[in-house]
N, C-alpha and C. Protein backbone atom coordinates (compact mmCIF):
# COMPACT_ATOMS: atom_id res chain seq x y z
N UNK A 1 62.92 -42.08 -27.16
CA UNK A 1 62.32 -43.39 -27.13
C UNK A 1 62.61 -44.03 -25.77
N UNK A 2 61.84 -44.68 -25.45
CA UNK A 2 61.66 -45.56 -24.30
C UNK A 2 63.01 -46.71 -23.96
N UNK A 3 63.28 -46.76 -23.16
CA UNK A 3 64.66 -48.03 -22.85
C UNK A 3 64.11 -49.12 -21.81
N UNK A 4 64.39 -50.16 -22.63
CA UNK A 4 63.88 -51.46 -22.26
C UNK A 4 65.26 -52.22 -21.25
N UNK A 5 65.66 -52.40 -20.73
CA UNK A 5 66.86 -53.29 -20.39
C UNK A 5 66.66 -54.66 -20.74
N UNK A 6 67.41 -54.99 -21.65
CA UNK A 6 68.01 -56.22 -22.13
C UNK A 6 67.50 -57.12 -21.39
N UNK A 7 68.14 -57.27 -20.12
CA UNK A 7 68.13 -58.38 -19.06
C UNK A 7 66.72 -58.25 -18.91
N UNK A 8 65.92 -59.29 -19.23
CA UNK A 8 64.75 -59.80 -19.29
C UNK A 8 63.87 -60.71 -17.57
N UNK A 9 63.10 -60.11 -17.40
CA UNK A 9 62.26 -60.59 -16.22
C UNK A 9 61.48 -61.96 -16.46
N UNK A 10 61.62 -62.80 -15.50
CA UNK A 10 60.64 -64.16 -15.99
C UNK A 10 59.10 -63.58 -16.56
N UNK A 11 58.36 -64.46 -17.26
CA UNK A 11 57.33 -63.86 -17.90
C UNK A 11 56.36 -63.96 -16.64
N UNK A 12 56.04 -64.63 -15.64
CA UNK A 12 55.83 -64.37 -14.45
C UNK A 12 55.80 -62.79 -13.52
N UNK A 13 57.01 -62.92 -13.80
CA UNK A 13 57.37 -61.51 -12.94
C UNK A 13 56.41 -60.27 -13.77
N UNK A 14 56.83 -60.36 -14.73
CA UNK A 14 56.49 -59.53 -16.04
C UNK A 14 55.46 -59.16 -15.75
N UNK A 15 54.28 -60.02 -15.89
CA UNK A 15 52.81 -59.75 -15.17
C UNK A 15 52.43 -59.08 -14.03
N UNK A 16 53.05 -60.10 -13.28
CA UNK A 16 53.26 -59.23 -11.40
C UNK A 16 53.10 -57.55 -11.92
N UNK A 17 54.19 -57.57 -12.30
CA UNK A 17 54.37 -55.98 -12.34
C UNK A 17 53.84 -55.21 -13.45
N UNK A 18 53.55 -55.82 -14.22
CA UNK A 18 52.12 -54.92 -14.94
C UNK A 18 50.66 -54.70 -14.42
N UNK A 19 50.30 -56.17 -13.82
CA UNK A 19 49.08 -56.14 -12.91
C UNK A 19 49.16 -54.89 -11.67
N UNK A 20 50.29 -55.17 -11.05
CA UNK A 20 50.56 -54.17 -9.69
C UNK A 20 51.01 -52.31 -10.24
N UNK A 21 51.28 -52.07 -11.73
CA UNK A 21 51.02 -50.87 -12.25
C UNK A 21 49.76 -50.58 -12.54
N UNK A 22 48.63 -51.60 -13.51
CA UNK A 22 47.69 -51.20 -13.47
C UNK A 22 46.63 -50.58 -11.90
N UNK A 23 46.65 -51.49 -11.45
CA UNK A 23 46.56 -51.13 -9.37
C UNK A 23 46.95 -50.02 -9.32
N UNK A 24 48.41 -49.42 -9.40
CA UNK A 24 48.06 -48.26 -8.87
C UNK A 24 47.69 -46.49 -10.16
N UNK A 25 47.81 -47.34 -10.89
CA UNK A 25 47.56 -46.42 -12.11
C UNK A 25 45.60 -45.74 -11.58
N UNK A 26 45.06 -47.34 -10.93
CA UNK A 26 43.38 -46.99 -10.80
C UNK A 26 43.70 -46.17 -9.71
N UNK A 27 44.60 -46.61 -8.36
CA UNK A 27 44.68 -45.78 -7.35
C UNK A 27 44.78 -44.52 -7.46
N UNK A 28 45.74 -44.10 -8.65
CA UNK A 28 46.25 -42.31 -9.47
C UNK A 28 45.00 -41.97 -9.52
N UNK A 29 43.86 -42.57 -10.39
CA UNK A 29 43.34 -41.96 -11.39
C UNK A 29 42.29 -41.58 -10.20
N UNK A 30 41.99 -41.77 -8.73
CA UNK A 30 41.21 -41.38 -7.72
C UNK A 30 41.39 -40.39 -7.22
N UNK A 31 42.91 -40.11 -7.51
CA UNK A 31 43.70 -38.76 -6.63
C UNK A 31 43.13 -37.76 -7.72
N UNK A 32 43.44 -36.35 -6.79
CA UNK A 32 42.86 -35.17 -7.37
C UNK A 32 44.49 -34.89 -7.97
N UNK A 33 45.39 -35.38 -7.94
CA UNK A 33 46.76 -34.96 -8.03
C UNK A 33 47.19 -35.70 -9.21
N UNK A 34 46.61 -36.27 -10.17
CA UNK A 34 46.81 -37.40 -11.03
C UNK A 34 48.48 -37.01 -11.98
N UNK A 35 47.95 -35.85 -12.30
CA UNK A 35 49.24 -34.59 -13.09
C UNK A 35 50.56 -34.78 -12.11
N UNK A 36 50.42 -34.57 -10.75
CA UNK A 36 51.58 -34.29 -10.19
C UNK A 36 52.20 -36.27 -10.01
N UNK A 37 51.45 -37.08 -10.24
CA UNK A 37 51.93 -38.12 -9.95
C UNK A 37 52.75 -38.78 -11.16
N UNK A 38 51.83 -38.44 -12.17
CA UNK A 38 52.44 -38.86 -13.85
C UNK A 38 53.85 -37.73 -13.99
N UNK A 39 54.15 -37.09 -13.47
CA UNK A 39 55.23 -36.28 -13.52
C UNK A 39 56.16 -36.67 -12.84
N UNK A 40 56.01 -37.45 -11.47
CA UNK A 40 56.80 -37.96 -11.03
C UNK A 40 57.44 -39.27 -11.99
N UNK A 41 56.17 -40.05 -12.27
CA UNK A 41 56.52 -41.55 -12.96
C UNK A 41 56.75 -41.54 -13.92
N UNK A 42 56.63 -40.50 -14.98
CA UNK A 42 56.89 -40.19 -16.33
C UNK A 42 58.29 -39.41 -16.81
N UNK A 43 58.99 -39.66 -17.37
CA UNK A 43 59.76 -38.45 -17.81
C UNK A 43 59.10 -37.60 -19.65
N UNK A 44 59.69 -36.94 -19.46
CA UNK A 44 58.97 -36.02 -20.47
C UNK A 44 58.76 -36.75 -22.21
N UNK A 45 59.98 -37.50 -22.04
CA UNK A 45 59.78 -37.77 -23.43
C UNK A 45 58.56 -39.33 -23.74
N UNK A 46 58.87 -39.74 -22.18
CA UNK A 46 57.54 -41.26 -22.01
C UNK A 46 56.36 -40.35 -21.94
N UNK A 47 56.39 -39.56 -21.69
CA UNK A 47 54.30 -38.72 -21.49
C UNK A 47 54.30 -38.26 -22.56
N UNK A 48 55.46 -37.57 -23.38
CA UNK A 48 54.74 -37.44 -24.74
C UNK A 48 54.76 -38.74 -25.91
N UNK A 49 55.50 -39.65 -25.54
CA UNK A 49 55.36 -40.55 -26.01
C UNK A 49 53.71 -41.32 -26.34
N UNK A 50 53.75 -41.37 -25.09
CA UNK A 50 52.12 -41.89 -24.31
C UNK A 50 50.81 -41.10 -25.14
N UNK A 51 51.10 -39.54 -25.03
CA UNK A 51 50.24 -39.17 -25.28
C UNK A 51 50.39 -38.79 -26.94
N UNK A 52 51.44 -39.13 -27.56
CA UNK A 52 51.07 -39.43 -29.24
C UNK A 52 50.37 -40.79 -29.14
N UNK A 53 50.67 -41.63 -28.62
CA UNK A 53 50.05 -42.80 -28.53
C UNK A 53 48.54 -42.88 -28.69
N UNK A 54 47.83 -42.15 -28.01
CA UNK A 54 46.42 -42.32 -27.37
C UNK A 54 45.95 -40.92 -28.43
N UNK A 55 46.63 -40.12 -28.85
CA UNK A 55 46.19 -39.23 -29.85
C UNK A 55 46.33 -39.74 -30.66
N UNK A 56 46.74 -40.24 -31.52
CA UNK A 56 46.92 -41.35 -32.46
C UNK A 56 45.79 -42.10 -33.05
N UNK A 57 45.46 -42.79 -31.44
CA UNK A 57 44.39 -43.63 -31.55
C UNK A 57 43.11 -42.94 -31.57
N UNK A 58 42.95 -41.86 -31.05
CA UNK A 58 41.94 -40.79 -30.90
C UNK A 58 41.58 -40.35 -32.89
N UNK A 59 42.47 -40.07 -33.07
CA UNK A 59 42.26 -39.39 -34.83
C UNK A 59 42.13 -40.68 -35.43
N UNK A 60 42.43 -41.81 -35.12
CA UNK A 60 41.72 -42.83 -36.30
C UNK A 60 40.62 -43.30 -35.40
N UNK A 61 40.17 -42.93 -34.47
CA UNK A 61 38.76 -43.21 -34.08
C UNK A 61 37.97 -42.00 -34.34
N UNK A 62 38.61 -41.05 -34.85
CA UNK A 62 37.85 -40.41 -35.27
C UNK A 62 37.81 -39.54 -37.14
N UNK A 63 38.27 -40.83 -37.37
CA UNK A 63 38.54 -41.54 -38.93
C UNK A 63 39.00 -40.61 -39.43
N UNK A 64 40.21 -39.94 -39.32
CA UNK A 64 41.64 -38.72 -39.84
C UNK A 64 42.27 -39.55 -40.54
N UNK A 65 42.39 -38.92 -41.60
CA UNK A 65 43.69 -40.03 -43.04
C UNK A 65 44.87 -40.00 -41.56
N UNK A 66 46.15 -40.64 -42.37
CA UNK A 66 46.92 -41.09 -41.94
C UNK A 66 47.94 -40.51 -42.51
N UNK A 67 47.81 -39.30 -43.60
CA UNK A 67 48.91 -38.06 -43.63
C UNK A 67 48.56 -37.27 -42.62
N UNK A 68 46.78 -36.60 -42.38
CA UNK A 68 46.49 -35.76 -41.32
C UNK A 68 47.00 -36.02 -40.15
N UNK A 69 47.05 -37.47 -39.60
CA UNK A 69 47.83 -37.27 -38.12
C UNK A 69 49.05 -37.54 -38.26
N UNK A 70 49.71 -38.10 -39.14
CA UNK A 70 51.45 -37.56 -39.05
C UNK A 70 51.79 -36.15 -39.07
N UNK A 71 50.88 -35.46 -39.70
CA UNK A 71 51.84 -33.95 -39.89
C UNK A 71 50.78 -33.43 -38.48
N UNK A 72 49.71 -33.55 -38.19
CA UNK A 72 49.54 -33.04 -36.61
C UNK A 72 50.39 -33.34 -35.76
N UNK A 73 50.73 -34.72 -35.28
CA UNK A 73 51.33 -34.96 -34.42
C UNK A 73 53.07 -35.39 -34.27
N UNK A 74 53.14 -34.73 -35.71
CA UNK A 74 54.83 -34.89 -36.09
C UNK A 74 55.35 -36.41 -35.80
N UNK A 75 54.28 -37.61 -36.33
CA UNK A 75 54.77 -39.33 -36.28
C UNK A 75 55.44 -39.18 -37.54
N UNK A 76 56.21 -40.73 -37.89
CA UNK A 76 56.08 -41.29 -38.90
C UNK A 76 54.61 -42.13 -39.53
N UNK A 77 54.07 -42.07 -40.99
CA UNK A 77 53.60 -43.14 -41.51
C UNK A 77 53.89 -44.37 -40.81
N UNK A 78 54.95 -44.95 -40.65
CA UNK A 78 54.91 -46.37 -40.20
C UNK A 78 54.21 -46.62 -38.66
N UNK A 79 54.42 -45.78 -37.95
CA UNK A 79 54.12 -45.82 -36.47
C UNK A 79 52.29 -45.59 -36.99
N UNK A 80 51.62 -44.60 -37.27
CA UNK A 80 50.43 -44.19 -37.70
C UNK A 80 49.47 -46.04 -38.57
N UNK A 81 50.39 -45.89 -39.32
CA UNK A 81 49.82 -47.84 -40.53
C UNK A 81 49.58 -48.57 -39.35
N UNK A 82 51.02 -48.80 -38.49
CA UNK A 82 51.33 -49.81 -37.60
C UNK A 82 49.42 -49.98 -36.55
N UNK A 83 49.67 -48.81 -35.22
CA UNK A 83 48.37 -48.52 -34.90
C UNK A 83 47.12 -48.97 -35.72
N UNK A 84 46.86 -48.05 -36.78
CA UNK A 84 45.93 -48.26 -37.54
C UNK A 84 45.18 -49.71 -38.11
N UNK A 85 46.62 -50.67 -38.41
CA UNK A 85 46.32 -51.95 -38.90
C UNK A 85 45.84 -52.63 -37.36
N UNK A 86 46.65 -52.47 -36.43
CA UNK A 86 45.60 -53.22 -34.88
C UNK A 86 44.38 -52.65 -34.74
N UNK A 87 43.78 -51.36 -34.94
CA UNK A 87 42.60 -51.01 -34.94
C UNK A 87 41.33 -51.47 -35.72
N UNK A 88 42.09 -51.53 -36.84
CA UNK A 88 41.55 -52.24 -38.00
C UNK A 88 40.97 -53.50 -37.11
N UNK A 89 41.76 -53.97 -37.06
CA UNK A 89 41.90 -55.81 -36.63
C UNK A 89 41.06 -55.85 -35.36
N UNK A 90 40.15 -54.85 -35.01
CA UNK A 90 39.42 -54.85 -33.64
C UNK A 90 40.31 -54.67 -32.23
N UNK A 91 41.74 -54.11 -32.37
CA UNK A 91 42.83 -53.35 -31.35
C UNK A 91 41.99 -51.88 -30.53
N UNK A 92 42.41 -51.72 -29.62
CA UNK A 92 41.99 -50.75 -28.30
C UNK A 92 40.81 -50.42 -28.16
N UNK A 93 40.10 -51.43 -28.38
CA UNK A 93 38.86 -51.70 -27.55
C UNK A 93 38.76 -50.80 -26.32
N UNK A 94 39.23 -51.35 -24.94
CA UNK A 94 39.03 -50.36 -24.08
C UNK A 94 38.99 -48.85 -24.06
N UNK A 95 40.15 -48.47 -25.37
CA UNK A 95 40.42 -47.26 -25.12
C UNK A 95 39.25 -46.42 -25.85
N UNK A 96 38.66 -47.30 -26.94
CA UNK A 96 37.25 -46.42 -27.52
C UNK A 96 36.44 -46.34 -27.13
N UNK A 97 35.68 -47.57 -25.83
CA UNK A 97 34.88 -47.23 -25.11
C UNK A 97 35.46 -46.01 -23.72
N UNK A 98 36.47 -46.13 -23.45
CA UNK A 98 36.95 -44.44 -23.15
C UNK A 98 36.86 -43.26 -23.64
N UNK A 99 36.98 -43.11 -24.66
CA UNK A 99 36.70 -41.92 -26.17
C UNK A 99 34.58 -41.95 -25.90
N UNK A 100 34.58 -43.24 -25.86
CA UNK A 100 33.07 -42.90 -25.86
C UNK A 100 31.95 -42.54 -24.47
N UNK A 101 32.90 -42.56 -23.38
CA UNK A 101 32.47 -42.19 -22.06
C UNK A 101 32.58 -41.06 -21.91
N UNK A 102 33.48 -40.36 -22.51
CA UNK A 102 33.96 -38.97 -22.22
C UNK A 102 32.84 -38.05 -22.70
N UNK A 103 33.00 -37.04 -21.75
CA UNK A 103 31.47 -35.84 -22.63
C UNK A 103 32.25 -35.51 -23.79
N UNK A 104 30.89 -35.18 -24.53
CA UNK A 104 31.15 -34.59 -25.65
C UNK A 104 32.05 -33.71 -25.36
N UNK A 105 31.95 -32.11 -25.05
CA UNK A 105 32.48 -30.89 -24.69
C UNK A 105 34.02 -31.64 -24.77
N UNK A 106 34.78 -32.47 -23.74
CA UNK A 106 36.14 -32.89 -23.96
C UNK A 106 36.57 -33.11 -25.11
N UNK A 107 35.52 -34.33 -25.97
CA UNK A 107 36.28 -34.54 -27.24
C UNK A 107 36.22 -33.35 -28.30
N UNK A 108 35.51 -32.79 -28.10
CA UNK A 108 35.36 -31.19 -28.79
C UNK A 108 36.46 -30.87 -28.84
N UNK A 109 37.16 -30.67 -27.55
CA UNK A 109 37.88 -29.97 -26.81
C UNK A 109 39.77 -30.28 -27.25
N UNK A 110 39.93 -31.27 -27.55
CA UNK A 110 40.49 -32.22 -27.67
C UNK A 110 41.26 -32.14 -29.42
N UNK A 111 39.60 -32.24 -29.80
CA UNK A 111 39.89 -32.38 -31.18
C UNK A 111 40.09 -30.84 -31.93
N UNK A 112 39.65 -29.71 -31.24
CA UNK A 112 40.20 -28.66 -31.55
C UNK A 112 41.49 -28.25 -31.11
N UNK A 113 41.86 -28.98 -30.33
CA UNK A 113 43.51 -28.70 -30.02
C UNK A 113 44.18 -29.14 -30.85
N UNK A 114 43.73 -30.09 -31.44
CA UNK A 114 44.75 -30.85 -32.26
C UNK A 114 44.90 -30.46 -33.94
N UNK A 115 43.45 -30.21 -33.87
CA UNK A 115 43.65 -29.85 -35.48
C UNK A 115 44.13 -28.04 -35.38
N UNK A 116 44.21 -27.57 -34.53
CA UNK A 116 44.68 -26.05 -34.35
C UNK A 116 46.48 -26.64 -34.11
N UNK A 117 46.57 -27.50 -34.02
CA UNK A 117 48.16 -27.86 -33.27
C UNK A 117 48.75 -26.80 -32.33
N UNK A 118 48.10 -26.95 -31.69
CA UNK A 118 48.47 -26.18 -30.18
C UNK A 118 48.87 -26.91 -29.41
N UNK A 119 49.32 -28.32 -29.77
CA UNK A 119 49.85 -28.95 -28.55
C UNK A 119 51.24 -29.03 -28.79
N UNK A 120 52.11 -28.59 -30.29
CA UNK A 120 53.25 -28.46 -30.57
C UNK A 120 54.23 -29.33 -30.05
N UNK A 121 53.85 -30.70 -30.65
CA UNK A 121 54.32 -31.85 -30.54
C UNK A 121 55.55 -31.89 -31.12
N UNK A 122 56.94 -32.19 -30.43
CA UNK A 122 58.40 -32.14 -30.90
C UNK A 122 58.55 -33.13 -32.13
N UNK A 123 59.40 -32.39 -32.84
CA UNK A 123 59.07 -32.86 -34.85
C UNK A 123 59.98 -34.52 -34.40
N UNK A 124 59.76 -35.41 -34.88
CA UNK A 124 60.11 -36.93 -34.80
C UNK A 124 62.01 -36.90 -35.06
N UNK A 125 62.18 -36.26 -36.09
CA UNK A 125 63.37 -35.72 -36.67
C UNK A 125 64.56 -34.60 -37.13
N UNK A 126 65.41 -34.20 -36.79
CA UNK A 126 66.07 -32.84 -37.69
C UNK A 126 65.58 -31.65 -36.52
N UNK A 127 66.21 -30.58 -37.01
CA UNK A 127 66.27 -29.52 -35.82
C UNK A 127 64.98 -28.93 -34.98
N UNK A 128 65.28 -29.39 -33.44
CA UNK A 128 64.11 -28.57 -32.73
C UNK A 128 63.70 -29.95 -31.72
N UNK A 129 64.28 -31.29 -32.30
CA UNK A 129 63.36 -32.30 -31.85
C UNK A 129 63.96 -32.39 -30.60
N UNK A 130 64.99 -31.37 -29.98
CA UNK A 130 65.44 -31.51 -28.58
C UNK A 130 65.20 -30.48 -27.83
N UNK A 131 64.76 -29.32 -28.05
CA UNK A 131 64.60 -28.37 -27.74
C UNK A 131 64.14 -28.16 -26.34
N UNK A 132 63.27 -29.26 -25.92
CA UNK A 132 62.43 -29.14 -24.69
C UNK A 132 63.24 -29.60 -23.64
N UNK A 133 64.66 -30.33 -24.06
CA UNK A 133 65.89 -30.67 -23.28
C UNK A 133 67.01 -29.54 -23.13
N UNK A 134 66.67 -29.37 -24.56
CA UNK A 134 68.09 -27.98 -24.05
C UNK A 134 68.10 -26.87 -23.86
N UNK A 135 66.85 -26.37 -23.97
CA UNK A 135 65.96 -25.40 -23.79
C UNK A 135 66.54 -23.99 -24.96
N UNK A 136 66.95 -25.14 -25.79
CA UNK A 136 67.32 -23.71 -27.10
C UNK A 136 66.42 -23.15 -28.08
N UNK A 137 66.85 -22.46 -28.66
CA UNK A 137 65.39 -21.63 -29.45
C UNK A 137 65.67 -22.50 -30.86
């Protein structure tokens, strides 16, 4: 999970520096190198974080119960409801007109990875969920 530091930024600042991430997040997304940059800014467990996130949102936009993407993507129910109830409520707007820009062929593409679980998403809990740290079998 993600670490927040306590010590809190004026809500001012706060912005600053979300506005000036989004900036260069558009600047990334121009580079042909986008992978090698999110690797720098990411550590492993924030990109898969990220990307249960947006898979998440992907299978209830593409109306998957909410046992189907816990046991695909090894969430809890609560994290899956949680999402789901902002979606409900008219939540990630932007990100569905993203889902809906994309060619077909990707979301194809996408959605057969997932329901094949080939992306072997680390289990939320209990043995294995470190594995990609300690590199044990």
């Amino acid at each position: 999970m993600a670490h927040v530091s306590k010590k809190r930024l004026s809500e001012k600042m706060e912005r600053v520096l979300r506005d000036k991430l989004v900036e260069m997040l558009r600047i990334i997304g121009k580079d042909r190198k986008v992978n090698h940059a999110f690797k720098e800014l990411l550590t492993y467990t924030e990109s898969t974080m990220l990307a249960k996130r947006l898979s998440i949102i992907y299978l209830i936009y593409k109306d998957k119960s909410i046992l189907d993407i816990c046991e695909t993507l090894n969430v809890s129910s609560s994290t899956v409801i949680r999402m789901w109830k902002l979606y409900d409520r008219g939540g990630y707007k932007s990100i569905q007109k993203v889902f809906r820009k994309l060619e077909p062929s990707l979301l194809d593409m996408i959605e057969m990875i997932l329901s094949a679980e080939i992306i072997g998403m680390p289990p939320i809990v209990g043995k294995g969920r470190l594995k990609h740290i300690t590199g044990g079998d």
